[in-house]
Protein backbone atom coordinates (compact mmCIF):
# COMPACT_ATOMS: atom_id res chain seq x y z
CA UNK A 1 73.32 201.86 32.15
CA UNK A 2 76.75 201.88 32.95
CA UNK A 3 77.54 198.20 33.24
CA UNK A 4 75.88 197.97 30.05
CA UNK A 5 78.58 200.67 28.07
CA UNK A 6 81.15 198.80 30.15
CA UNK A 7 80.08 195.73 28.18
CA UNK A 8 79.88 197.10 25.06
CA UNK A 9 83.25 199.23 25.09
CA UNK A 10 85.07 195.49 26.27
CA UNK A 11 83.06 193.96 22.86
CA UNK A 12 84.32 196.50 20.82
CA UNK A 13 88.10 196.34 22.22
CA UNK A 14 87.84 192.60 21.31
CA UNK A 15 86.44 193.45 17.76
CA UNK A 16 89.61 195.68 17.41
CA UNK A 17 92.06 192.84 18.19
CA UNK A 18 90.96 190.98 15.29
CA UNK A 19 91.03 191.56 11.45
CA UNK A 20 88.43 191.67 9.15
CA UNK A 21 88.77 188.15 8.17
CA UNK A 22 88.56 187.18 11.93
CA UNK A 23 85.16 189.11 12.15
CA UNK A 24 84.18 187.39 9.07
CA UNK A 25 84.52 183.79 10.27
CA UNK A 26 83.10 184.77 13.74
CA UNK A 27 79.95 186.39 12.24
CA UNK A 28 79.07 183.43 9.61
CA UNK A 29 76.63 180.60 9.97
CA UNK A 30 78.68 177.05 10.32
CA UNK A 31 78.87 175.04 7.14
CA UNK A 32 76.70 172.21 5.96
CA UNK A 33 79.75 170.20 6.33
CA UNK A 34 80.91 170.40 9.78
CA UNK A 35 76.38 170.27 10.91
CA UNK A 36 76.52 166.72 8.79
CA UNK A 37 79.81 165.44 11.18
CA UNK A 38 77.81 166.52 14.28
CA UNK A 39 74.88 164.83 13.00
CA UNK A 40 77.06 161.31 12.02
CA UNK A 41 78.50 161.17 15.45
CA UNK A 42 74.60 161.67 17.38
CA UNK A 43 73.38 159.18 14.97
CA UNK A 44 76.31 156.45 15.59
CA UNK A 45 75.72 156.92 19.32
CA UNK A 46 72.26 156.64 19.10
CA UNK A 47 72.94 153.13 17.16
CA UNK A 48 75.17 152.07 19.48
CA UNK A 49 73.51 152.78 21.91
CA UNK A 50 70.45 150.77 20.41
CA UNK A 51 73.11 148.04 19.07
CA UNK A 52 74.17 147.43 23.31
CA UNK A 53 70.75 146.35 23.56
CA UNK A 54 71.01 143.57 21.52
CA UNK A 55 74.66 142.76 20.59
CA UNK A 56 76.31 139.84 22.70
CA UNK A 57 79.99 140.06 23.89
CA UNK A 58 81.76 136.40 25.03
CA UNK A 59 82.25 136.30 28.55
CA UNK A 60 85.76 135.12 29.41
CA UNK A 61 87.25 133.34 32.29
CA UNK A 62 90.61 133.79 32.94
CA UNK A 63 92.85 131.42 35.26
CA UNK A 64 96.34 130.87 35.95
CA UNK A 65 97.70 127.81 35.85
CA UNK A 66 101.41 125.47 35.40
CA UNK A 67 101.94 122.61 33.16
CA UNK A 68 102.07 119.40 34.93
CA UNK A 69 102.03 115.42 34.02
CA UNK A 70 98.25 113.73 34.59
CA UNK A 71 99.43 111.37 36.86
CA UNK A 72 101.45 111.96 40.27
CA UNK A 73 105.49 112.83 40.13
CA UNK A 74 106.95 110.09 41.60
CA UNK A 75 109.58 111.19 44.43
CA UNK A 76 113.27 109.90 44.55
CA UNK A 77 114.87 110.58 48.16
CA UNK A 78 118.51 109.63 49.10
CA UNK A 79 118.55 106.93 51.76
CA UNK A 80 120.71 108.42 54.34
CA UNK A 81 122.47 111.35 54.53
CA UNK A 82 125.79 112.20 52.80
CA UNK A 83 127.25 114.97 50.62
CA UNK A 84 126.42 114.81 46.86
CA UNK A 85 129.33 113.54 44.80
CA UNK A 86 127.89 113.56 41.32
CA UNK A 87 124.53 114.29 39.61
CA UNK A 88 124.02 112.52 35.88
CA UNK A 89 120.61 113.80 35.17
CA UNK A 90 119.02 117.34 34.13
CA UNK A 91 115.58 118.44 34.25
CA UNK A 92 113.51 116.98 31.51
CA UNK A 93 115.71 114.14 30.26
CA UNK A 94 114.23 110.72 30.40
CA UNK A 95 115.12 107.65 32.60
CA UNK A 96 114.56 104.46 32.71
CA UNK A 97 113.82 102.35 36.22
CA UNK A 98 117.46 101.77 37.63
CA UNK A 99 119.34 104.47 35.64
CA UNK A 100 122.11 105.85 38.38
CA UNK A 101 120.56 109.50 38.85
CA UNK A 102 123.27 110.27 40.83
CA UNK A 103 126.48 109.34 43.98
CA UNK A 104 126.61 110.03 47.55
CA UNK A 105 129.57 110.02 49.51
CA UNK A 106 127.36 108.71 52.85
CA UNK A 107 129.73 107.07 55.38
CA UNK A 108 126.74 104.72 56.88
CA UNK A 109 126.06 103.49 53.66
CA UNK A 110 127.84 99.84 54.56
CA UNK A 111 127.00 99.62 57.73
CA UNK A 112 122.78 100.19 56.70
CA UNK A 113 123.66 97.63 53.77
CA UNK A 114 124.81 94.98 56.11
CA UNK A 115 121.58 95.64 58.26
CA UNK A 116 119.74 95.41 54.92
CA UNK A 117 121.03 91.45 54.27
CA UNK A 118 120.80 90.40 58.10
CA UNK A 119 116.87 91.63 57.47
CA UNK A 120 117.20 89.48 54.15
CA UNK A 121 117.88 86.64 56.05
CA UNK A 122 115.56 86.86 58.81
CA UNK A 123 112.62 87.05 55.91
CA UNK A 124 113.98 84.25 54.27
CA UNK A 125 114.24 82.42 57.22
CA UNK A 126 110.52 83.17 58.31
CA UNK A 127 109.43 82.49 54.61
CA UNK A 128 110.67 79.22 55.09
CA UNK A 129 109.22 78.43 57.98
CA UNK A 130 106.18 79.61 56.91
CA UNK A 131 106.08 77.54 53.91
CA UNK A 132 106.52 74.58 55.95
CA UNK A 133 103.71 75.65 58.74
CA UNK A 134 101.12 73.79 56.40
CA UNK A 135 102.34 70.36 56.97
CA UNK A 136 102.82 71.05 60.28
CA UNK A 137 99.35 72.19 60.17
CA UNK A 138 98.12 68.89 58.33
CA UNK A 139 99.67 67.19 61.07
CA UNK A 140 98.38 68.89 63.69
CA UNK A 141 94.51 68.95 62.11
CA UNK A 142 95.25 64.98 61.80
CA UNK A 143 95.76 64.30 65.24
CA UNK A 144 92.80 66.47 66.35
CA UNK A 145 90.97 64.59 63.96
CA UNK A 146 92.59 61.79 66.02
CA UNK A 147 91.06 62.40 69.33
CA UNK A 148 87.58 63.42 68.01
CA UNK A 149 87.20 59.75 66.92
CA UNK A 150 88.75 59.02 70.23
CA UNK A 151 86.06 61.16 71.73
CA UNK A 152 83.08 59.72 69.70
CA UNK A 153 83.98 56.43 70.62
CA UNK A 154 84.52 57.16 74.05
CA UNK A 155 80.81 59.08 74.35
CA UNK A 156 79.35 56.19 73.11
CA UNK A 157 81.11 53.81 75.46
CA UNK A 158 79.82 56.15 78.29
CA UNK A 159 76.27 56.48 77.11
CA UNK A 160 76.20 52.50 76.37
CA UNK A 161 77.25 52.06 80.15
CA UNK A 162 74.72 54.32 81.37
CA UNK A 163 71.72 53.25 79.41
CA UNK A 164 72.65 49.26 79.45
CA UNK A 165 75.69 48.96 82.21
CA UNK A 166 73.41 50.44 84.95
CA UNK A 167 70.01 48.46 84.26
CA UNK A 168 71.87 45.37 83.90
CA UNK A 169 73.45 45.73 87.10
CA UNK A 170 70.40 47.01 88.81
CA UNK A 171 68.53 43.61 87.07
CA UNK A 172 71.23 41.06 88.49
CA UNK A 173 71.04 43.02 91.60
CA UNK A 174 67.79 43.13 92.51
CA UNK A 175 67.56 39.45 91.48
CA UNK A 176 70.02 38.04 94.03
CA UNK A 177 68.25 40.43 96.36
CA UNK A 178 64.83 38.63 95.90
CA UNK A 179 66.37 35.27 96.33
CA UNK A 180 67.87 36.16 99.22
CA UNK A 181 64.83 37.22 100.63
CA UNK A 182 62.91 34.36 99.40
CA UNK A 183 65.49 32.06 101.88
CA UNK A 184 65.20 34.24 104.61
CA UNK A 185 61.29 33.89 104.01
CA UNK A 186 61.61 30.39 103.96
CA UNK A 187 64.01 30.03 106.71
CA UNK A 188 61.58 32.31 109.25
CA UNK A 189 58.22 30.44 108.18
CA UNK A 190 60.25 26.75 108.46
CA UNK A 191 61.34 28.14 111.89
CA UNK A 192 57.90 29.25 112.82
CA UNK A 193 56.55 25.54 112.36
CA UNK A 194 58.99 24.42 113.79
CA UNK A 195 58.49 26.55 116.97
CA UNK A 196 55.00 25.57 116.30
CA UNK A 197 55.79 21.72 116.53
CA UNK A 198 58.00 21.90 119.82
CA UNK A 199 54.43 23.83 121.74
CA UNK A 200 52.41 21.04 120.51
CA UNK A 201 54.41 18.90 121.29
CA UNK A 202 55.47 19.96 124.80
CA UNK A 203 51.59 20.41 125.92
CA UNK A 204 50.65 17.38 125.26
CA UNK A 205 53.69 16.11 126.92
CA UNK A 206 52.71 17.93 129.70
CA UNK A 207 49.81 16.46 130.06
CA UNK A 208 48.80 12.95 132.26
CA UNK A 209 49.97 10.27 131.29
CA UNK A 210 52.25 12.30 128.03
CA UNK A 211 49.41 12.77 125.73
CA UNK A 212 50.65 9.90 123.50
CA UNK A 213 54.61 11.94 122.98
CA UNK A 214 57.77 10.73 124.31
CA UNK A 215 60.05 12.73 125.62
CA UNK A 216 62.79 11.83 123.29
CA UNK A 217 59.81 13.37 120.53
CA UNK A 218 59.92 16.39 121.79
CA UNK A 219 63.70 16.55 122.25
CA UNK A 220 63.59 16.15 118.24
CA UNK A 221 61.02 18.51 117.39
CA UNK A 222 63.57 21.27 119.83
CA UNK A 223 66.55 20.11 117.63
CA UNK A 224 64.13 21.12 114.81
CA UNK A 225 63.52 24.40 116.45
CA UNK A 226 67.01 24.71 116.72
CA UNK A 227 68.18 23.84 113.28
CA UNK A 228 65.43 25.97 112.01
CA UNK A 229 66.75 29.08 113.93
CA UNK A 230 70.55 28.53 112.30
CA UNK A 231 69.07 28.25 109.41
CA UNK A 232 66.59 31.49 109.62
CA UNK A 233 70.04 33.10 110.91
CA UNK A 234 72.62 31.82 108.42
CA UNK A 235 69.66 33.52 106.15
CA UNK A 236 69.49 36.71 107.30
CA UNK A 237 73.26 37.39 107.59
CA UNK A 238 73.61 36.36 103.61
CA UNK A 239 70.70 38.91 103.04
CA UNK A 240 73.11 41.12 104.78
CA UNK A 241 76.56 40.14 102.99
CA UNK A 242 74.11 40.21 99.89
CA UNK A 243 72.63 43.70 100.48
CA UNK A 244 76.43 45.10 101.42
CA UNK A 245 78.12 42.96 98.20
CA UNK A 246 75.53 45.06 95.43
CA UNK A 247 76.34 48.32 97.58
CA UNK A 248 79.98 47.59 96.81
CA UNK A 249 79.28 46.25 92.97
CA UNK A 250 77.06 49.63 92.20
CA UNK A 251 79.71 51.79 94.01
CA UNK A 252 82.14 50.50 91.75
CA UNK A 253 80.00 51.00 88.59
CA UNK A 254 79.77 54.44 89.99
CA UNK A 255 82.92 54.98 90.44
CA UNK A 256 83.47 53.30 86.56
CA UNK A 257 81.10 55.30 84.78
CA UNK A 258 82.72 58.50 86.45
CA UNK A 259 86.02 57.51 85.45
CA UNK A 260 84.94 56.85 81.97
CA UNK A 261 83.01 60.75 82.14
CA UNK A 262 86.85 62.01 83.35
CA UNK A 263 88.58 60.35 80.19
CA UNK A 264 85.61 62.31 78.01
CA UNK A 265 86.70 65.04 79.34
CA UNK A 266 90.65 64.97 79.32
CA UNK A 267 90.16 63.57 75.70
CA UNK A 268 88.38 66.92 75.02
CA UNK A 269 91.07 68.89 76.64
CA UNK A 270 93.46 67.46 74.24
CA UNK A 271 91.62 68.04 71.37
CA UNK A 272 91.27 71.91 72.54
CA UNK A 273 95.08 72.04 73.29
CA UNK A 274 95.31 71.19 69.72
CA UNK A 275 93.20 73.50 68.30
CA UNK A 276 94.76 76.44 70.33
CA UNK A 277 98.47 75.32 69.27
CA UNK A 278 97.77 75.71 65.72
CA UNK A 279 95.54 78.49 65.83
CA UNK A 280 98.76 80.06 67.79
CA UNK A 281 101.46 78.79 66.13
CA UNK A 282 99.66 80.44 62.58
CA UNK A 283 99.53 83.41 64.26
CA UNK A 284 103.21 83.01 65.86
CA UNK A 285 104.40 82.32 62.01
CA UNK A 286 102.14 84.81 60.13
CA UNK A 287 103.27 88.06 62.74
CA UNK A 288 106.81 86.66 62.68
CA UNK A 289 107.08 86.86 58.92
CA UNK A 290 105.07 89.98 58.63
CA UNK A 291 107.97 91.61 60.93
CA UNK A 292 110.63 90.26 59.20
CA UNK A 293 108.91 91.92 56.23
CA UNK A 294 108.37 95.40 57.57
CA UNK A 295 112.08 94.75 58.94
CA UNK A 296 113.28 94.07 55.98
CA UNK A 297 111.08 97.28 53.83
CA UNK A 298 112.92 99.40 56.52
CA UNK A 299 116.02 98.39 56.00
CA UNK A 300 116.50 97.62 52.21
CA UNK A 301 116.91 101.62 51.68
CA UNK A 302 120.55 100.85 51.24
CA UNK A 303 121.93 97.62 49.80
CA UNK A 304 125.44 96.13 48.68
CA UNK A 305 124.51 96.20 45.10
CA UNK A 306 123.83 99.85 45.62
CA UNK A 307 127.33 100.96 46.66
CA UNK A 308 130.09 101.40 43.89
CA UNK A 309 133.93 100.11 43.85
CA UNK A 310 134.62 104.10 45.01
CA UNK A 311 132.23 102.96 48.21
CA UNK A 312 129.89 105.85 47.06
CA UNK A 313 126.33 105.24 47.28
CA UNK A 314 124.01 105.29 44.17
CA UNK A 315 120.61 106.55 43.71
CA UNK A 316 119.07 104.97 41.34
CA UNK A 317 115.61 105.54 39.26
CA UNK A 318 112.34 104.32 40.85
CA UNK A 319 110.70 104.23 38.00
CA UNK A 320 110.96 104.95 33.92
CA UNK A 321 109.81 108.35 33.13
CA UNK A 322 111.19 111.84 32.79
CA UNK A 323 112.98 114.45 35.37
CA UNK A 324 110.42 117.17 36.23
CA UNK A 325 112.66 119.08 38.78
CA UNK A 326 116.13 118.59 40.89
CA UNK A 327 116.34 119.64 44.05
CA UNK A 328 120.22 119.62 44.40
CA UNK A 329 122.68 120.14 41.25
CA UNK A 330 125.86 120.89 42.64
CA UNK A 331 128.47 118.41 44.09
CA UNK A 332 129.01 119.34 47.55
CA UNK A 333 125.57 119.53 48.50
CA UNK A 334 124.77 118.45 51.67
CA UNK A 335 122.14 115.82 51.62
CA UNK A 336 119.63 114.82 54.50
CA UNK A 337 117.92 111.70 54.61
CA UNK A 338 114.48 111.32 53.10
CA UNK A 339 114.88 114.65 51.04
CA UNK A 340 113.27 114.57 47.84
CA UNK A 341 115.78 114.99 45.21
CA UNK A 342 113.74 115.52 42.33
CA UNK A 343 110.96 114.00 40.37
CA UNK A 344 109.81 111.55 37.93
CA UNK A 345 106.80 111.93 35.76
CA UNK A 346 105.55 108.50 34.29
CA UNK A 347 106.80 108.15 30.59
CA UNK A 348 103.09 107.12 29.29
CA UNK A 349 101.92 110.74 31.30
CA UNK A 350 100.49 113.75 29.35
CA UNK A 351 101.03 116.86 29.69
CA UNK A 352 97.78 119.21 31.29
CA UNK A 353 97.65 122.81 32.97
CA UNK A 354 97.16 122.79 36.43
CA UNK A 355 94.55 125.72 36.87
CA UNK A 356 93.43 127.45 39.99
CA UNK A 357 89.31 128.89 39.71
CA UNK A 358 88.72 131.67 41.81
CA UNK A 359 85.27 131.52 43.56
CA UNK A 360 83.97 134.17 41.60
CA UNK A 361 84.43 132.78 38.10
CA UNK A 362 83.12 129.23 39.21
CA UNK A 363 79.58 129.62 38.58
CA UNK A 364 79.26 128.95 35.15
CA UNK A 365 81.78 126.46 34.39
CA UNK A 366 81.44 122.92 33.50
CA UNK A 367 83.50 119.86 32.29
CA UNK A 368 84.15 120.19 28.06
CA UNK A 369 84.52 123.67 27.84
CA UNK A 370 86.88 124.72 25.18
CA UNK A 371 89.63 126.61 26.65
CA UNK A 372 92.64 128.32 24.96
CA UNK A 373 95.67 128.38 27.14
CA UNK A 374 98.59 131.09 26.20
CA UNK A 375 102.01 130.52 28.06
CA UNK A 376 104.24 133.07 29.26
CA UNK A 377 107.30 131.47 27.77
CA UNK A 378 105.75 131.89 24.12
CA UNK A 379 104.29 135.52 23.33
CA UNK A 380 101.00 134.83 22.67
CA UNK A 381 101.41 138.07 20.04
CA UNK A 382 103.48 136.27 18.18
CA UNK A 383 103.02 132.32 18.64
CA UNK A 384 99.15 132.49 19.57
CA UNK A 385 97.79 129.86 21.46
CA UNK A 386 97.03 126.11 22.52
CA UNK A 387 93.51 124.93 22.47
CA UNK A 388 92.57 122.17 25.13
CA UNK A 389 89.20 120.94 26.89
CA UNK A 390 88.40 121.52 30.62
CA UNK A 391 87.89 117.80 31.93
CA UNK A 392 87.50 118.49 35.48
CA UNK A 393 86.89 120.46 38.32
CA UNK A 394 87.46 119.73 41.98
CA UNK A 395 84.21 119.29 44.43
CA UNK A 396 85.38 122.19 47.05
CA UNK A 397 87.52 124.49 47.69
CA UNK A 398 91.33 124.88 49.26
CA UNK A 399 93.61 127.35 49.77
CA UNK A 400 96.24 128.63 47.26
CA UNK A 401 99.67 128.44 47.85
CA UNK A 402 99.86 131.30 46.09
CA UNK A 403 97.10 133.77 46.50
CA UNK A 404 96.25 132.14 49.73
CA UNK A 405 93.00 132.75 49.19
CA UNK A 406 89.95 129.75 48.53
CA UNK A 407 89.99 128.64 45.05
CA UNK A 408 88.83 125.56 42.97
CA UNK A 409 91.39 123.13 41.18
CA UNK A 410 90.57 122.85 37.64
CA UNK A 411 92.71 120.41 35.13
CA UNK A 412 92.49 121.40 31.31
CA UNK A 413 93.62 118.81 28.47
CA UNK A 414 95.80 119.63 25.71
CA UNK A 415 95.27 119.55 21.74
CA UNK A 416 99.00 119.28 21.08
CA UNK A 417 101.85 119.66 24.01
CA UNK A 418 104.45 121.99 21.51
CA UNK A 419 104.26 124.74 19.56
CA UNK A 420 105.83 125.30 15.70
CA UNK A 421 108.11 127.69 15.46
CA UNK A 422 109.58 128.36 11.70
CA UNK A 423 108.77 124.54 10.89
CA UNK A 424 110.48 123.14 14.34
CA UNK A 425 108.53 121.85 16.94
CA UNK A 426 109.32 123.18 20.12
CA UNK A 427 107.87 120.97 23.64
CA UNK A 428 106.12 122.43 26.41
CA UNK A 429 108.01 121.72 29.62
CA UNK A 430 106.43 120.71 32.89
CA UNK A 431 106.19 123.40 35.27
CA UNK A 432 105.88 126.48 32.41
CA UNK A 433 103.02 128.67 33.56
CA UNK A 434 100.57 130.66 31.74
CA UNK A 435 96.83 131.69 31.82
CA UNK A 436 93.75 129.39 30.49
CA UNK A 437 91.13 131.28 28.87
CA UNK A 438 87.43 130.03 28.54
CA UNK A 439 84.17 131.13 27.06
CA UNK A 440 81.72 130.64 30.00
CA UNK A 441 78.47 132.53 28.20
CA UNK A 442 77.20 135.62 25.91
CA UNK A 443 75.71 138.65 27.78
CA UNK A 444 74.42 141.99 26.29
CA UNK A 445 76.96 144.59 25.70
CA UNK A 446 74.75 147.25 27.99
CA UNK A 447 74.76 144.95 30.50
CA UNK A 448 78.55 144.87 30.58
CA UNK A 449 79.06 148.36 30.56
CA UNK A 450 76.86 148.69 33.36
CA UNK A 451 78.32 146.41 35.49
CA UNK A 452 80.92 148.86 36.99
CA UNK A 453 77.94 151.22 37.98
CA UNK A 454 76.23 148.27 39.92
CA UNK A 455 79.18 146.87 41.81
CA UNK A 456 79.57 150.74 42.59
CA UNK A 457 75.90 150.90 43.71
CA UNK A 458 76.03 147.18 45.79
C-alpha cells in the first residue's frame, strides 16, 4: 500500500510542475490531424513495400578504365646510348614518319654508322651474287643434263654389248670350236685307217711267200701311219691354241663390258657431284645473303644520314601518327640504349577506353552493350557523359597491374572522342582515365534491398 502512495504522491509532484495548460494538452485525445499523418506514412510503407515487389531498378556495372588508341603504340628507342641534347615534340602533337623527334649527343654514333655501310656493302655484295646464282644455276642444270644423255647413251651401249656383244662372241666361238673338233675328228679316224692299213698290210706280209705285198707297200702304208699321226697331232694342238685363243677373246669381252659398267658408273658420279654443287652452292648463297641481311638489320640502328653537321645523332619518327607519352623531356637526360622514348599512336587510330572487368561483374555482360563512360578530367556534374558500345571482351583472365587481382580486359567504342564546352570542342587525350558504366539487367527492388542480408547470411 505504500509503494502505491509513493506512486501517487511522485504523480502528483509532476502534476504540480506543470500549468494548467500543460495538464490540458497532456489529458486530451490527439487530433484528427496528426492520426491522418500516422496513417499516410503506414499506408506509403505498406505501398512500397508492395511496389518492391514489382518495381525494377537497372543493374549497373561499373569499371575503370584509360583512354587508349585501337591499334598498338608504336615504340621509338634511341639507338645507343648518349645524353639527350634536344627534344622537339610534346605529348599529343602529331608527326609524320621521319620528323626529327629529337638529338643525342652519343659519342659511338660514327663509329656504329660506319659499321652500318660496311653491312651495306656486304648485302649488296651478296645480293649480287645472288642475282647472278641463276645462270650459274642454268649452267650447272645444263651440264647435268649433259651427262644424263651421256649416261643414257652409255646404258644402252652396255646393255647392247651384253645382250648382242656376248652371244655373238659365244656364236663365233663355239663355231671355230666345232671345226676344230671336226679336224681333230677327221685327223684321229684318217689315222685309225691308216693304222688299220699298215696291220693288214704287215700280216699278210708276214705271211709265206708275202701274201701278194711288197715290202716297199708296207713301208708306204707306215709313212701313211705316220703322216696320219702329224696330222691327228698338228690337230689336236690347234684345238688347243683354239680353245686357249676364245678363253683370251671372252676374257677380254669381260674385261670390256666391265670397263664399259665402270664408265656408267663414274658418269653417274659426275652427274651427282653436280647435283650436290648446286644444291650447295644455293644454300652457300641463300645463308650468305640472309646473314648479310640480319647483319645489316643489326647494324642500320645508326646511319650517316642520321647524324647532323653538330655530329649529334637524330631520332627520327617511325611512323606518322601522334605522341601518346615521352619518357624523357629534359636535356641532360641520360639515355640508355633500347629505352623507349615515347610513343606513337597510328594517325588513322581511334580513340577507345581500356576497361578492366572484375570477375564478379562478368557474368552478364556481352559484346553491344551500351555503356556511358564519365572521365575524371570532366565533372560528370557538370559536362555529363560519353556514350559508346562495348565491342569486346577478352577470353580469360590476367592480372591487374593495378589491383593485382584477376580481371577481364574489356574495350568500349566511342560515340564522339570530345566534349563541348560553351560551343568549343574540347579532345579527349590518350591516357585520361575514368569509369564505364553499363546496364547489365533489371531486378526487383526487394531483391536488391535484400541482398546485403544474404551476403550477410552466405
Amino acid at each position: 500500500m505504500s509503494d502505491r502512495e509513493d506512486r501517487l504522491l511522485r504523480l502528483r509532484e509532476a502534476l504540480e510542475d506543470h500549468s494548467t495548460e500543460g495538464i490540458t494538452i497532456l489529458a486530451a485525445e490527439p487530433s484528427r490531424f496528426i492520426f491522418a499523418i500516422i496513417l499516410s506514412i503506414v499506408g506509403f510503407l505498406l505501398a512500397a513495400l508492395l511496389w518492391s515487389f514489382f518495381g525494377r531498378a537497372d543493374v549497373i556495372v561499373s569499371a575503370p578504365g584509360q583512354l587508349a588508341p585501337d591499334s598498338e603504340v608504336r615504340r621509338f628507342y634511341a639507338p645507343i646510348e648518349g645524353e639527350l641534347v634536344d627534344v622537339f615534340i610534346a605529348e599529343g602533337q602529331p608527326v609524320n614518319a621521319g620528323d626529327v623527334l629529337a638529338r643525342l649527343n652519343a659519342r659511338g654514333a660514327i663509329q656504329v654508322a660506319a659499321n652500318a655501310l660496311e653491312a651495306d656493302l656486304q648485302l649488296a655484295e651478296a645480293r649480287r651474287e645472288s642475282e647472278r646464282f641463276p645462270a650459274r644455276r642454268q649452267l650447272l642444270q645444263r651440264q647435268v643434263e649433259a651427262l644424263e644423255r651421256q649416261i643414257e647413251i652409255a646404258r644402252s651401249q652396255h646393255q647392247k654389248r651384253i645382250a648382242e656383244g656376248m652371244a655373238k662372241l659365244g656364236e663365233a666361238q663355239q663355231a671355230k670350236l666345232e671345226e676344230a673338233r671336226g679336224n681333230l675328228e677327221k685327223a684321229r679316224r684318217v689315222l685309225e685307217v691308216a693304222r688299220g692299213e699298215l696291220a693288214r698290210y704287215q700280216r699278210l706280209f708276214n705271211r709265206e711267200g708275202g701274201g701278194g705285198v711288197s715290202k716297199s707297200q708296207v713301208e708306204d702304208k707306215r709313212s701313211e701311219v705316220v703322216v696320219a699321226q702329224a696330222d691327228f697331232k698338228l690337230a689336236e694342238a690347234r684345238l688347243g691354241e683354239l680353245d686357249f685363243q676364245l678363253s683370251s677373246e671372252y676374257a677380254q669381252a669381260r674385261a670390256d663390258l666391265e670397263g664399259s659398267d665402270q664408265q656408267l658408273t663414274e658418269l653417274q658420279i659426275q652427274k651427282d657431284k653436280l647435283i650436290d654443287q648446286i644444291q650447295y652452292e644455293e644454300n652457300r648463297v641463300l645463308v650468305a645473303l640472309r646473314s648479310a641481311q640480319l647483319e645489316a638489320e643489326a647494324a642500320s640502328r645508326v646511319r650517316f644520314e642520321n647524324i647532323d653537321e653538330e655530329n649529334f645523332l637524330r631520332i627520327l619518327a617511325p611512323v606518322t601518327g601522334l605522341i601518346t607519352d615521352l619518357q624523357y623531356t629534359q636535356p641532360g637526360d641520360k639515355v640508355q640504349a633500347n629505352t623507349p622514348l615515347g610513343g606513337i599512336a597510328a594517325a588513322d587510330a581511334r580513340p577507345v577506353m581500356e576497361i578492366e572487368i572484375s570477375e564478379a561483374d562478368r557474368a552478364f555482360l556481352r559484346i553491344g552493350l551500351e555503356v556511358k563512360m564519365k572521365f575524371n578530367a570532366f565533372a560528370y556534374q557538370r559536362y555529363g557523359f560519353i556514350s559508346g558500345t562495348l565491342e569486346y571482351i577478352s577470353p580469360s583472365t590476367r592480372v591487374s597491374d593495378t589491383i593485382q587481382l584477376p580481371v577481364y580486359k574489356g574495350r568500349v567504342a566511342l560515340e564522339r572522342d570530345y566534349f563541348e564546352v560553351e560551343q568549343e570542342r574540347i579532345p579527349l587525350r590518350y591516357g585520361m582515365r575514368g569509369t564505364a558504366e553499363v546496364v547489365v539487367r533489371q531486378r526487383r527492388i526487394i531483391d536488391l534491398a535484400l541482398d546485403p542480408f544474404r551476403k550477410l547470411k552466405g
